[in-house]
N, C-alpha and C. Protein backbone atom coordinates (compact mmCIF):
# COMPACT_ATOMS: atom_id res chain seq x y z
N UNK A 1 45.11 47.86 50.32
CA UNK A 1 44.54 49.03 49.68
C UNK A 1 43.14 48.71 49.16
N UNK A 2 42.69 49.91 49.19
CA UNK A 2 40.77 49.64 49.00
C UNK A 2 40.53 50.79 47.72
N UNK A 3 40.12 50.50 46.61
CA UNK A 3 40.27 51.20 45.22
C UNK A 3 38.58 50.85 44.48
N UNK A 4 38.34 52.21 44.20
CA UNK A 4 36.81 51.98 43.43
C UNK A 4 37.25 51.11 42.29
N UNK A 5 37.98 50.92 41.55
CA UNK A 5 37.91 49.81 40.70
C UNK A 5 39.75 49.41 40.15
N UNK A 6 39.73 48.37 39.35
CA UNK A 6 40.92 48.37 38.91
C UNK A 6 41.12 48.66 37.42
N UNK A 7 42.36 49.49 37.31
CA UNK A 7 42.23 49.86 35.81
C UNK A 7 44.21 49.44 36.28
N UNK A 8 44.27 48.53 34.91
CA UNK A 8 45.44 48.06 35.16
C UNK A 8 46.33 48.44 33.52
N UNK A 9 47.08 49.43 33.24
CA UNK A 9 47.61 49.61 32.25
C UNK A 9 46.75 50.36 31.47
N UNK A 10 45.84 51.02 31.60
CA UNK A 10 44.72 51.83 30.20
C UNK A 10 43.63 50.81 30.17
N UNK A 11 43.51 49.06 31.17
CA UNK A 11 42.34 48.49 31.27
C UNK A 11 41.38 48.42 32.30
N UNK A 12 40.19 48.01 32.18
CA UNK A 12 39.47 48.22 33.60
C UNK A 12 39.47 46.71 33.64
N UNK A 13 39.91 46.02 34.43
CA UNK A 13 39.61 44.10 34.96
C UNK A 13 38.63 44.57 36.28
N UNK A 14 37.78 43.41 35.82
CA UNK A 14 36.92 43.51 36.95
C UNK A 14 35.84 44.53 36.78
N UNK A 15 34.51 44.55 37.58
CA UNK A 15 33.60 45.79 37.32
C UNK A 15 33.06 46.21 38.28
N UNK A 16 34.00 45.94 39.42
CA UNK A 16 32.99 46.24 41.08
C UNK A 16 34.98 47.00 41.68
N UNK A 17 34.50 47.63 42.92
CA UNK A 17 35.75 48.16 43.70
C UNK A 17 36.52 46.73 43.92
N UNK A 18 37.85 47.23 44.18
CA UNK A 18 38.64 46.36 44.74
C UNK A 18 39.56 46.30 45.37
N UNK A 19 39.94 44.82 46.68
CA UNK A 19 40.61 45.54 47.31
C UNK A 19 41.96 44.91 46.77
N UNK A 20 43.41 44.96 47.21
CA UNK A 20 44.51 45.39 46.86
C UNK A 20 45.60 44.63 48.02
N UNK A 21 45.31 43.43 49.08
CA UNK A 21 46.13 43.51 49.77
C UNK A 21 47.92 43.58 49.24
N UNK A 22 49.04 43.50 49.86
CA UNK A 22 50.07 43.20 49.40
C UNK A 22 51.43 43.03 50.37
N UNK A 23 52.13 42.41 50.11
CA UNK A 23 53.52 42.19 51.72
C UNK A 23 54.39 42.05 50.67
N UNK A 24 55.96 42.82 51.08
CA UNK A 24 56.96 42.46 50.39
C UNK A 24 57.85 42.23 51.58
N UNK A 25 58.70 41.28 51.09
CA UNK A 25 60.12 40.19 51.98
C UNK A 25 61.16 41.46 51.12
N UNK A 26 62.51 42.40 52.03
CA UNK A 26 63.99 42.32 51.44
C UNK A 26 64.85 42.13 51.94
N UNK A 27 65.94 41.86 51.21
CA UNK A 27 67.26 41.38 51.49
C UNK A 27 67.95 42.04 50.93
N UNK A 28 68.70 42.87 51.24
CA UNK A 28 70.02 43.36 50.46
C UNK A 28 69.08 44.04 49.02
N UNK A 29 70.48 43.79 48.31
CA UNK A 29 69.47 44.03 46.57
C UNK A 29 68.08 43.24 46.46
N UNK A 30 67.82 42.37 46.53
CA UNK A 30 67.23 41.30 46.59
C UNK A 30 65.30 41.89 47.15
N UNK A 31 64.01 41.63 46.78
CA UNK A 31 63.00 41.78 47.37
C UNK A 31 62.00 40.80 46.72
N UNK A 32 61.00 40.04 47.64
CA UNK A 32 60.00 39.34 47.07
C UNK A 32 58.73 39.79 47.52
N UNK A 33 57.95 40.47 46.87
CA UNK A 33 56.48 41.01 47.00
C UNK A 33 55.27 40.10 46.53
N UNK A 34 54.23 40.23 47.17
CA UNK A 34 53.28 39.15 46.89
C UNK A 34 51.98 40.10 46.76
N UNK A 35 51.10 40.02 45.90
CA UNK A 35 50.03 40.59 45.58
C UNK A 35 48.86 40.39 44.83
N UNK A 36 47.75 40.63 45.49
CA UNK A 36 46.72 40.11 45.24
C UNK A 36 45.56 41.48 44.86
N UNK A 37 44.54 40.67 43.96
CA UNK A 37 43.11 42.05 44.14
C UNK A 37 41.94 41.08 43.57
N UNK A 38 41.09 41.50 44.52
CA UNK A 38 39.80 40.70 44.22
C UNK A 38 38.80 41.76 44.28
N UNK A 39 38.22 41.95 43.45
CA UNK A 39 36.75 42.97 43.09
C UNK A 39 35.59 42.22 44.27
N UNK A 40 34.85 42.94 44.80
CA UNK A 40 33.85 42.78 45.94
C UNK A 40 32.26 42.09 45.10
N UNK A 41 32.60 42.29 43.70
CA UNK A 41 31.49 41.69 42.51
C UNK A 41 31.85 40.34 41.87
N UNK A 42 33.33 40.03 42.40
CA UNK A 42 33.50 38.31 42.45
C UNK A 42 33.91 38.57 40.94
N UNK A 43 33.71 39.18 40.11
CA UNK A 43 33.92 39.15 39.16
C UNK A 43 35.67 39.34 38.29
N UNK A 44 36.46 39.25 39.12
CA UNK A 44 37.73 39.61 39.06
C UNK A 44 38.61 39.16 40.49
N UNK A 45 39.72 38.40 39.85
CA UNK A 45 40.44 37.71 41.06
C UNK A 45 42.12 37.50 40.62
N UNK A 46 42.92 38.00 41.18
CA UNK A 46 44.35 38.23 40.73
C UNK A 46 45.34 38.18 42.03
N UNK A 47 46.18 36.81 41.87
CA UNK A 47 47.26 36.56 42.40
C UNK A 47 48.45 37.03 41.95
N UNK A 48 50.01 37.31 42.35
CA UNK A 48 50.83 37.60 41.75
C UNK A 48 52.40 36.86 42.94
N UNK A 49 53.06 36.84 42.20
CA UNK A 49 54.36 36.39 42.87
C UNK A 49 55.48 37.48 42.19
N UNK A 50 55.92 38.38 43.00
CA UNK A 50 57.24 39.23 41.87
C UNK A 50 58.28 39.10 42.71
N UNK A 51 59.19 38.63 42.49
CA UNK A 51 60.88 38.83 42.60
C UNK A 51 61.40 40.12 42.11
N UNK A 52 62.15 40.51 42.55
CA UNK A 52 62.88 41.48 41.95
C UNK A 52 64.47 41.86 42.36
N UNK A 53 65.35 42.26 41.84
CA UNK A 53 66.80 42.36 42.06
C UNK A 53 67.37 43.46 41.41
N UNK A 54 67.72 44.75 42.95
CA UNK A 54 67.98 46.13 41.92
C UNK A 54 69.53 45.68 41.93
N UNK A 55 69.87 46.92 40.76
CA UNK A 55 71.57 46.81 40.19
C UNK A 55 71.43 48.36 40.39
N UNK A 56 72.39 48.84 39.84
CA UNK A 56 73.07 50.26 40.11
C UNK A 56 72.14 51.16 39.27
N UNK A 57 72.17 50.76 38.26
CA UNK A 57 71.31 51.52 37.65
C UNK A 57 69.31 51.27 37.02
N UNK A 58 68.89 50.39 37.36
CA UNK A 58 67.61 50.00 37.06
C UNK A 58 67.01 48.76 38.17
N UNK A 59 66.26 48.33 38.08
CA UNK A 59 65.37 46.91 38.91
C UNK A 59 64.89 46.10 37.61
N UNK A 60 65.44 44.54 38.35
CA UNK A 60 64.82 44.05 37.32
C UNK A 60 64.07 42.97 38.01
N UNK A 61 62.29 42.53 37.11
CA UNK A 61 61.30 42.02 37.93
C UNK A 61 60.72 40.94 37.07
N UNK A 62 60.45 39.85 37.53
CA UNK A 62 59.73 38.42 37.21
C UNK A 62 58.45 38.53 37.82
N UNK A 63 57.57 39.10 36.95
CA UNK A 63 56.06 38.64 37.91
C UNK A 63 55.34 37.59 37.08
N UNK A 64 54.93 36.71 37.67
CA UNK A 64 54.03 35.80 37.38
C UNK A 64 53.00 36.10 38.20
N UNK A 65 51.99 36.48 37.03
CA UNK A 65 50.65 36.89 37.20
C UNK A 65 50.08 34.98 36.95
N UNK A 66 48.92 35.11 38.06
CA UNK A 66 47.99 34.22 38.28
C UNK A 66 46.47 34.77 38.47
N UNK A 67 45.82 34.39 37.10
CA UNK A 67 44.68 34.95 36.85
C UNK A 67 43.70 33.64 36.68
N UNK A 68 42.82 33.03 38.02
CA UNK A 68 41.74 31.96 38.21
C UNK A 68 40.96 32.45 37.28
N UNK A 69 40.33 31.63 36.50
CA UNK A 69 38.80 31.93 36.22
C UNK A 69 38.00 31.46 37.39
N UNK A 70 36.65 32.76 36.75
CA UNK A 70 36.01 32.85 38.37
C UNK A 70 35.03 31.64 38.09
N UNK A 71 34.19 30.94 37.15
CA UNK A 71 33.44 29.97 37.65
C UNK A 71 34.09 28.64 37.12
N UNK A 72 35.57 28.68 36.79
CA UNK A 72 35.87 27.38 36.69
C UNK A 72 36.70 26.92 37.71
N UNK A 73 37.07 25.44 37.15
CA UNK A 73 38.15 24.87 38.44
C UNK A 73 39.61 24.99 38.12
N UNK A 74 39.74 25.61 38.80
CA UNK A 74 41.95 26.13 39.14
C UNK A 74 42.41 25.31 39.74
N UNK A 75 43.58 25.18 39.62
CA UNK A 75 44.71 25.10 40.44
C UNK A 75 46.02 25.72 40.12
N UNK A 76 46.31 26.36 41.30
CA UNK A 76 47.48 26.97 40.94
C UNK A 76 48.92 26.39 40.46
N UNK A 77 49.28 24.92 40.94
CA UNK A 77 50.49 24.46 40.46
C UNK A 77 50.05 24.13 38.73
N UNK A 78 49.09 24.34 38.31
CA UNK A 78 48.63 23.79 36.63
C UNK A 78 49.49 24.40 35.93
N UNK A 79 50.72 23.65 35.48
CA UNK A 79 51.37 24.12 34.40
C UNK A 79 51.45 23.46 32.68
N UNK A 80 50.04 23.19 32.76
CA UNK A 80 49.60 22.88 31.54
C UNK A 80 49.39 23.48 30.39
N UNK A 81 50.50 23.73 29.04
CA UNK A 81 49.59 24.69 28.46
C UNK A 81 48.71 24.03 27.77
N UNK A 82 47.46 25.43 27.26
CA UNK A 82 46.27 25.40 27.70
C UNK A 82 45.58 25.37 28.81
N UNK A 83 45.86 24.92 29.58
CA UNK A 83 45.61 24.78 31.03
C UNK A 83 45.66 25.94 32.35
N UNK A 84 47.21 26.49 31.98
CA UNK A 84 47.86 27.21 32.92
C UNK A 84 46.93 28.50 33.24
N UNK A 85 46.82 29.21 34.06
CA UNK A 85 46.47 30.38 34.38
C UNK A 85 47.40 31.45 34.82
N UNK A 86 48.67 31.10 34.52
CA UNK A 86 49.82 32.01 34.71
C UNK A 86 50.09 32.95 33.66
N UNK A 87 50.46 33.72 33.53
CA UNK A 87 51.10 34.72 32.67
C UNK A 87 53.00 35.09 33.19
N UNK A 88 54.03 35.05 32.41
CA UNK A 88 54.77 35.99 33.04
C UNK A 88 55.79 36.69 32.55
N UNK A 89 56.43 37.54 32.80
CA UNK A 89 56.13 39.16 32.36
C UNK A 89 57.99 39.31 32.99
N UNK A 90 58.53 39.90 32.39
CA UNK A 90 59.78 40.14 32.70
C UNK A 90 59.82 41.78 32.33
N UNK A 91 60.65 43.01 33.54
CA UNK A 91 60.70 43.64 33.27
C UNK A 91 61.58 44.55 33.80
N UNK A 92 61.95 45.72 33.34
CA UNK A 92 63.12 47.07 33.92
C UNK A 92 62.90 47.74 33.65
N UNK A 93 63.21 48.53 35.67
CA UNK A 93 62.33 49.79 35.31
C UNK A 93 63.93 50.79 36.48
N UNK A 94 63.65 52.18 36.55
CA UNK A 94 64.30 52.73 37.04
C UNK A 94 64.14 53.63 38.61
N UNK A 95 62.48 52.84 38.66
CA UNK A 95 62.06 54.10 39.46
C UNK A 95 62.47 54.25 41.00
N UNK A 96 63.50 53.08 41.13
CA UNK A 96 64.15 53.08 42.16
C UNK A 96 65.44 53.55 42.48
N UNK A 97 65.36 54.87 41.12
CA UNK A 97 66.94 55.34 41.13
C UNK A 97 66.63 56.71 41.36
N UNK A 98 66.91 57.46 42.93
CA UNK A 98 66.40 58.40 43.14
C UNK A 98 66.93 59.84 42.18
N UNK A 99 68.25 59.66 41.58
CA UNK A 99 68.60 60.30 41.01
C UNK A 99 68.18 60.82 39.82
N UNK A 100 67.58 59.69 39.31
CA UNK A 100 66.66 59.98 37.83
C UNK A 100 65.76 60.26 37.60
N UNK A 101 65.06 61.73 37.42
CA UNK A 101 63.71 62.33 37.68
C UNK A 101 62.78 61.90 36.50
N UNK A 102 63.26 61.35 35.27
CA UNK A 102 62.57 60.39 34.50
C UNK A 102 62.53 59.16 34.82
N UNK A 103 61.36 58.95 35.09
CA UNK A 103 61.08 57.52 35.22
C UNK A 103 60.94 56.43 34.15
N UNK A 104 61.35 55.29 33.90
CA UNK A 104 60.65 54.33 32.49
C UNK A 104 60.63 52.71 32.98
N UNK A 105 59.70 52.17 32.05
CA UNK A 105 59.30 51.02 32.78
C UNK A 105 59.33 50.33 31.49
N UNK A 106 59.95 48.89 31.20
CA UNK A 106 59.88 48.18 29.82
C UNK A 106 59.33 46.51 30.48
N UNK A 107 58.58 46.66 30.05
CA UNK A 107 58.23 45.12 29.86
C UNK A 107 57.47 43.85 28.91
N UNK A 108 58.22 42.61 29.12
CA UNK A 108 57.81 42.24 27.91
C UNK A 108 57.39 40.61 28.71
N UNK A 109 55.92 40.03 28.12
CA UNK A 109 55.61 38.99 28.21
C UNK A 109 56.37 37.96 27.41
N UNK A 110 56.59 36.51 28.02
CA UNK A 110 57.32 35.77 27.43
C UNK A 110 56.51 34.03 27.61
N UNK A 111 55.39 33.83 28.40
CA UNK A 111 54.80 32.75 28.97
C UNK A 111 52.94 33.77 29.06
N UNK A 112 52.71 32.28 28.39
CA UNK A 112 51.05 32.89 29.33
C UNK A 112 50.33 33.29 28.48
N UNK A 113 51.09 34.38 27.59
CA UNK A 113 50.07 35.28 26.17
C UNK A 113 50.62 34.90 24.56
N UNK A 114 49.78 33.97 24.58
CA UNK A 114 49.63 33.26 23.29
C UNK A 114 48.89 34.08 22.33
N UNK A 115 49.05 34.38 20.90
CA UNK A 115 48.31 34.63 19.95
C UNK A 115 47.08 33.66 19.65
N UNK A 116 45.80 33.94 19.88
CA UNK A 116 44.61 32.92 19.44
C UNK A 116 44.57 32.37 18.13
N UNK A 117 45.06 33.16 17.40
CA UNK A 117 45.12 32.15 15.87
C UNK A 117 45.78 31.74 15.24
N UNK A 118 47.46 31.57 15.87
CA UNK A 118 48.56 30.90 15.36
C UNK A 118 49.19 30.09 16.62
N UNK A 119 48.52 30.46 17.69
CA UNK A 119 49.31 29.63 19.11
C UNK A 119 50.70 30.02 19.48
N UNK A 120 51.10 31.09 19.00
CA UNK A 120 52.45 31.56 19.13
C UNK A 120 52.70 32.91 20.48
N UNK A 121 53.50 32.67 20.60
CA UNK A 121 53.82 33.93 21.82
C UNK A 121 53.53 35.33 21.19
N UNK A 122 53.02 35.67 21.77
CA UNK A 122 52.66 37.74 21.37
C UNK A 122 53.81 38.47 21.66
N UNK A 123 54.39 38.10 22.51
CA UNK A 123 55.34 38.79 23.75
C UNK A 123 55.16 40.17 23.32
N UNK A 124 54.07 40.51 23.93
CA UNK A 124 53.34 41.42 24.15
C UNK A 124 54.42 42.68 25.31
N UNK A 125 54.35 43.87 24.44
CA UNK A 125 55.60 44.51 25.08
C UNK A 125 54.80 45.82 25.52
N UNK A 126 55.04 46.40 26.89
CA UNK A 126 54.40 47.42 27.29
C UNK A 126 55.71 48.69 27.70
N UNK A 127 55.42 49.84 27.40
CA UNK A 127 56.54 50.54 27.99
C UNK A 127 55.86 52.14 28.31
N UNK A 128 56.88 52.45 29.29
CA UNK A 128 56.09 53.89 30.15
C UNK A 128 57.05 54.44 30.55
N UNK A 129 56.85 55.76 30.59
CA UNK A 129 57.62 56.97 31.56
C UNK A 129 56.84 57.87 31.79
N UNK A 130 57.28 58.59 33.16
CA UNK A 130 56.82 58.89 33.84
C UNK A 130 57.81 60.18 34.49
N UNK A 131 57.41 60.95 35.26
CA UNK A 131 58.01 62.45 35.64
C UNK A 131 57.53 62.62 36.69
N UNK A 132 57.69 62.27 38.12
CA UNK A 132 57.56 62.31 39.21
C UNK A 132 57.92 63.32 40.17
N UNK A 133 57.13 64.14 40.71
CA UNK A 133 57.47 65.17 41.21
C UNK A 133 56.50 65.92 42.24
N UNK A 134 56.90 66.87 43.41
CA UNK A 134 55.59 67.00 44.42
C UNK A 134 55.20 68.75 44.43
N UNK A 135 53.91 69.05 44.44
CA UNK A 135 53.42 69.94 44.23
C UNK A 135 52.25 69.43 45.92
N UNK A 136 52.95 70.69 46.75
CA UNK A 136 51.92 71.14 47.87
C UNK A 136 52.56 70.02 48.91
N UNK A 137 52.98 69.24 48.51
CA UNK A 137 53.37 67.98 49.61
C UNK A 137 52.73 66.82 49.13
N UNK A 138 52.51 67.00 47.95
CA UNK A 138 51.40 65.74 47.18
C UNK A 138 52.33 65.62 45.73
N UNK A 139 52.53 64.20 46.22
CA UNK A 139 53.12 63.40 45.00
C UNK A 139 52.37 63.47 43.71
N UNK A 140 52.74 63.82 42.74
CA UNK A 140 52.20 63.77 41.47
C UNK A 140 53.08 62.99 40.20
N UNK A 141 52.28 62.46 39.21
CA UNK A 141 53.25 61.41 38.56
C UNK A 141 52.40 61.69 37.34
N UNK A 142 52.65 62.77 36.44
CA UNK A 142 51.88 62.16 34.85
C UNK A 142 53.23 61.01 33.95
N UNK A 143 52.32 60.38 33.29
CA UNK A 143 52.73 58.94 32.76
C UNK A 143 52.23 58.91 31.64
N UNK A 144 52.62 58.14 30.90
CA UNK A 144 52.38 57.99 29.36
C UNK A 144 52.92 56.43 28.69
N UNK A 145 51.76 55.29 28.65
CA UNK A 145 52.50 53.84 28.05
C UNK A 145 52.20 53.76 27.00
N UNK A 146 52.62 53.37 26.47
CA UNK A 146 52.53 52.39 24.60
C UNK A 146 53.09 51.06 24.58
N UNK A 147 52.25 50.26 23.21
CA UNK A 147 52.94 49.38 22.85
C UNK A 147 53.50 49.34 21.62
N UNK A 148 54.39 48.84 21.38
CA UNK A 148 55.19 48.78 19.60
C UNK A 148 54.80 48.22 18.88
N UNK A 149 53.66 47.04 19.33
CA UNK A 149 53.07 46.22 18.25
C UNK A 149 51.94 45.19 18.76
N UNK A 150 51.42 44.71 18.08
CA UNK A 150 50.37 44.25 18.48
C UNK A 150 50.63 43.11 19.60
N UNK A 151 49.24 42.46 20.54
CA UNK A 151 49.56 42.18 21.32
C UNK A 151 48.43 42.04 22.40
N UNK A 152 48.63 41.99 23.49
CA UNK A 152 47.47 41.94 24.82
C UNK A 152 47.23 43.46 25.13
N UNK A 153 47.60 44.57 24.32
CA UNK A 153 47.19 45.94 24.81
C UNK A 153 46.48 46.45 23.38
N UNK A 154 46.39 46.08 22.31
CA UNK A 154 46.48 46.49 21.31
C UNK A 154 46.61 45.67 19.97
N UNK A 155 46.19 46.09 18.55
CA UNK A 155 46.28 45.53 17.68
C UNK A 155 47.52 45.76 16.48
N UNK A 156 48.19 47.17 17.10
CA UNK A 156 49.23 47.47 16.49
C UNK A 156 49.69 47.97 17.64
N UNK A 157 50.96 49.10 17.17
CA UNK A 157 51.32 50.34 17.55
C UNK A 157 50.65 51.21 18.03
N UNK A 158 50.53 51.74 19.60
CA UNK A 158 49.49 52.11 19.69
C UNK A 158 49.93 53.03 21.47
N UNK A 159 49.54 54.41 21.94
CA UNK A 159 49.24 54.52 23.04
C UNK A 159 48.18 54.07 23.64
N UNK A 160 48.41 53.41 24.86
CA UNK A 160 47.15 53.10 25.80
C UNK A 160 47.44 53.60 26.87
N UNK A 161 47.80 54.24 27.68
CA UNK A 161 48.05 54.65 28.88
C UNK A 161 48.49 55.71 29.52
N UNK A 162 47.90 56.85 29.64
CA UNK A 162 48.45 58.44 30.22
C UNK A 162 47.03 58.84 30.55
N UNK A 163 48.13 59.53 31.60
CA UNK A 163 47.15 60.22 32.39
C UNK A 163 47.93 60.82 34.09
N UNK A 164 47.79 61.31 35.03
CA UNK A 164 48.27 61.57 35.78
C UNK A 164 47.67 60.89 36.88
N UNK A 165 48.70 60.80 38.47
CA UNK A 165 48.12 60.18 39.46
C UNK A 165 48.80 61.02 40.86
N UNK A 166 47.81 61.20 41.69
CA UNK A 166 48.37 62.05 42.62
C UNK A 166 47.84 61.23 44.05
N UNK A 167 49.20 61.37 45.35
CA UNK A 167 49.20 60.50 46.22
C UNK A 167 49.83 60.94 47.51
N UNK A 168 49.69 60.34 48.32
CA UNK A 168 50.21 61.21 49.72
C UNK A 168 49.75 60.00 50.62
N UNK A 169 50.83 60.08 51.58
CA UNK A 169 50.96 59.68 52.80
C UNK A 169 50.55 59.60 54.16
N UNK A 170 49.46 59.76 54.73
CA UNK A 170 49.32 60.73 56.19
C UNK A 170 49.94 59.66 57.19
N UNK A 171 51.01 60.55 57.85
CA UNK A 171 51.53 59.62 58.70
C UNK A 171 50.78 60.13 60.33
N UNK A 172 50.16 59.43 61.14
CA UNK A 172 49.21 59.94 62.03
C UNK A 172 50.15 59.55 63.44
N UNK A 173 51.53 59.12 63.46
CA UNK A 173 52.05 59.36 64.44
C UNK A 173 51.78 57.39 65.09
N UNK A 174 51.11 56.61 64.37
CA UNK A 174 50.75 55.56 64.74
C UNK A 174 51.74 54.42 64.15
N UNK A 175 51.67 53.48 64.80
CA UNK A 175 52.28 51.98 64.16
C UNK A 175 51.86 52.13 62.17
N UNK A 176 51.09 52.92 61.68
CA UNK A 176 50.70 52.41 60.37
C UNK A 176 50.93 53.87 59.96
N UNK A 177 50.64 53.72 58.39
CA UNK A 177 50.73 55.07 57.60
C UNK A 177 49.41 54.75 56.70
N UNK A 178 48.90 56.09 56.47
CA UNK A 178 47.65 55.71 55.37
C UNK A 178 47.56 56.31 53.94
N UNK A 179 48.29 55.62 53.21
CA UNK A 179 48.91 55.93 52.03
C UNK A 179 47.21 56.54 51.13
N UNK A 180 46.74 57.50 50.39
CA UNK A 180 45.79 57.96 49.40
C UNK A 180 46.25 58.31 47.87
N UNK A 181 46.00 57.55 47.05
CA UNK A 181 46.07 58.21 45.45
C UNK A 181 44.52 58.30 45.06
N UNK A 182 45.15 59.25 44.19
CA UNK A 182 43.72 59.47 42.78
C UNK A 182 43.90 59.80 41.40
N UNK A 183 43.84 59.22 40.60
CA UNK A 183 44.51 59.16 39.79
C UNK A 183 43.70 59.33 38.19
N UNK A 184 43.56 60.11 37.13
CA UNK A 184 42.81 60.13 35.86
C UNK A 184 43.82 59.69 35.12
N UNK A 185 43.07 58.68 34.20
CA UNK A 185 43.67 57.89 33.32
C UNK A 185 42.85 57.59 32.57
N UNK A 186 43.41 57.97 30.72
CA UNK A 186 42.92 57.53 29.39
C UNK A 186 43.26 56.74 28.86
N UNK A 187 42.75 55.85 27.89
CA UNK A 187 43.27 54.74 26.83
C UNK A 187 42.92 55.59 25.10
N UNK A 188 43.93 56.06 25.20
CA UNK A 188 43.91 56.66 23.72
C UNK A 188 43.16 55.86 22.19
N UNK A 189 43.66 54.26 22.37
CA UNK A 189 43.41 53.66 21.76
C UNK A 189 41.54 52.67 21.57
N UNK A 190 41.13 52.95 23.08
CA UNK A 190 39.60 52.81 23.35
C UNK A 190 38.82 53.78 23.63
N UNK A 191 39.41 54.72 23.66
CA UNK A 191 38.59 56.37 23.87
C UNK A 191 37.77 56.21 25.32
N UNK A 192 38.66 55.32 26.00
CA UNK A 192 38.19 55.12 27.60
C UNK A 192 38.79 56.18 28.49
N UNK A 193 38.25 56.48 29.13
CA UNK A 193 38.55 57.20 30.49
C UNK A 193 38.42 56.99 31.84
N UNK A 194 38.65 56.71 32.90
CA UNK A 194 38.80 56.13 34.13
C UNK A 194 39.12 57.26 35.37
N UNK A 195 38.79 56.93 36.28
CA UNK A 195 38.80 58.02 37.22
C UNK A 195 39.13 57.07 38.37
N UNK A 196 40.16 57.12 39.12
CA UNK A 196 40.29 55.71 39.76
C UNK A 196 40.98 56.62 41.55
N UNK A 197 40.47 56.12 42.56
CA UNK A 197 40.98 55.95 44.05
C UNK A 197 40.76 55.18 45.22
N UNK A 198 41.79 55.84 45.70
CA UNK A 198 41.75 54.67 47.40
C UNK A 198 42.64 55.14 48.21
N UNK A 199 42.40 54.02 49.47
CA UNK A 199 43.48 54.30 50.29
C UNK A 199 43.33 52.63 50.65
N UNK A 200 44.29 52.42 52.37
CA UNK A 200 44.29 51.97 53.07
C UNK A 200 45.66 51.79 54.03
N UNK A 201 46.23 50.87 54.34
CA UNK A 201 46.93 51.01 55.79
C UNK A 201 48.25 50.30 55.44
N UNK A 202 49.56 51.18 55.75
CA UNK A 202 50.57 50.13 55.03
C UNK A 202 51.65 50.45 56.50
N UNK A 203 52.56 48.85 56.72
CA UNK A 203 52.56 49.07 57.98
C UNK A 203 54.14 49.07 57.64
């Protein structure tokens, strides 16, 4: 996927477009997705590894986010803290339960996001729902996240994230499909606003 910029949760990372590749492996319940986005301004670079394992009623997901700094030296096996460039993030969400026209997403950091002035875990907790539904043949999704307390989104209690996103499919009869969203999104809490799209080719 090819996206004028990334706004990830009510944030903008990065300050140039970006692109979005991504492949997921499944098995049964069982799926491993791999995903990446690198801004075309070098200025933003994001690996990811997510597992995930649905149950009857929700999905539950391990992503370890891998975030290089761009002019220093990485390595990805560095599991040093201080060192590490991992983050990771445990979470359950529902939106793979076609039955449930409310959507919600809970997740909570547990590795990675340290508090800067006590060295302690933030476990920084993000949560969202969402109401998914199609108008014209075009997917539409308004959404709404918060956090409960302070953290990597926020300094307290706080919305950061609503706004709506609308998306569609064109299937052209070919080996590929060319998936399009566009999506407006506010950060209540930075009085930011974002206007975010793309497409590209999902096979």
């Amino acid at each position: 996927m090819l996206h004028n910029q990334y706004v990830w949760r009510g944030q903008k990372l990065g300050t140039g477009a970006s692109i979005e590749p991504s492949v997921t492996f499944s098995s049964g319940n069982f799926s491993l997705n791999t995903w990446a986005a690198f801004t075309f301004d070098n200025s933003y670079k994001e690996f990811d590894l997510i597992p995930s394992y649905q149950f009857e009623h929700f999905t539950l997901t391990l992503l370890d986010y891998y975030i290089p700094e761009i002019e220093g030296t990485n390595r990805y096996l560095n599991f040093r803290e201080g060192e590490s460039r991992h983050s990771l993030e445990l979470t359950a969400d529902n939106s793979s339960i076609e039955k449930q026209r409310l959507k919600w997403l809970i997740g909570i950091f547990f590795a990675g996001d340290q508090n800067e002035e006590t060295g302690n875990p933030n476990y920084s907790t993000y949560i969202e729902v969402k109401y998914p539904f199609a108008i014209l043949g075009i997917d539409t999704e308004p959404f709404v996240g918060m956090t409960p307390f302070r953290g990597l989104y926020a300094d307290k209690f706080a919305f950061v994230n609503a706004g709506i996103k609308f998306s569609k499919e064109l299937d052209l009869k070919l080996p590929f499909t060319i998936p399009l969203h566009l999506s407006f999104i506010s950060n209540p809490t930075t009085n930011q606003t974002f206007v975010t799209f793309g497409g590209g080719i999902a096979f």
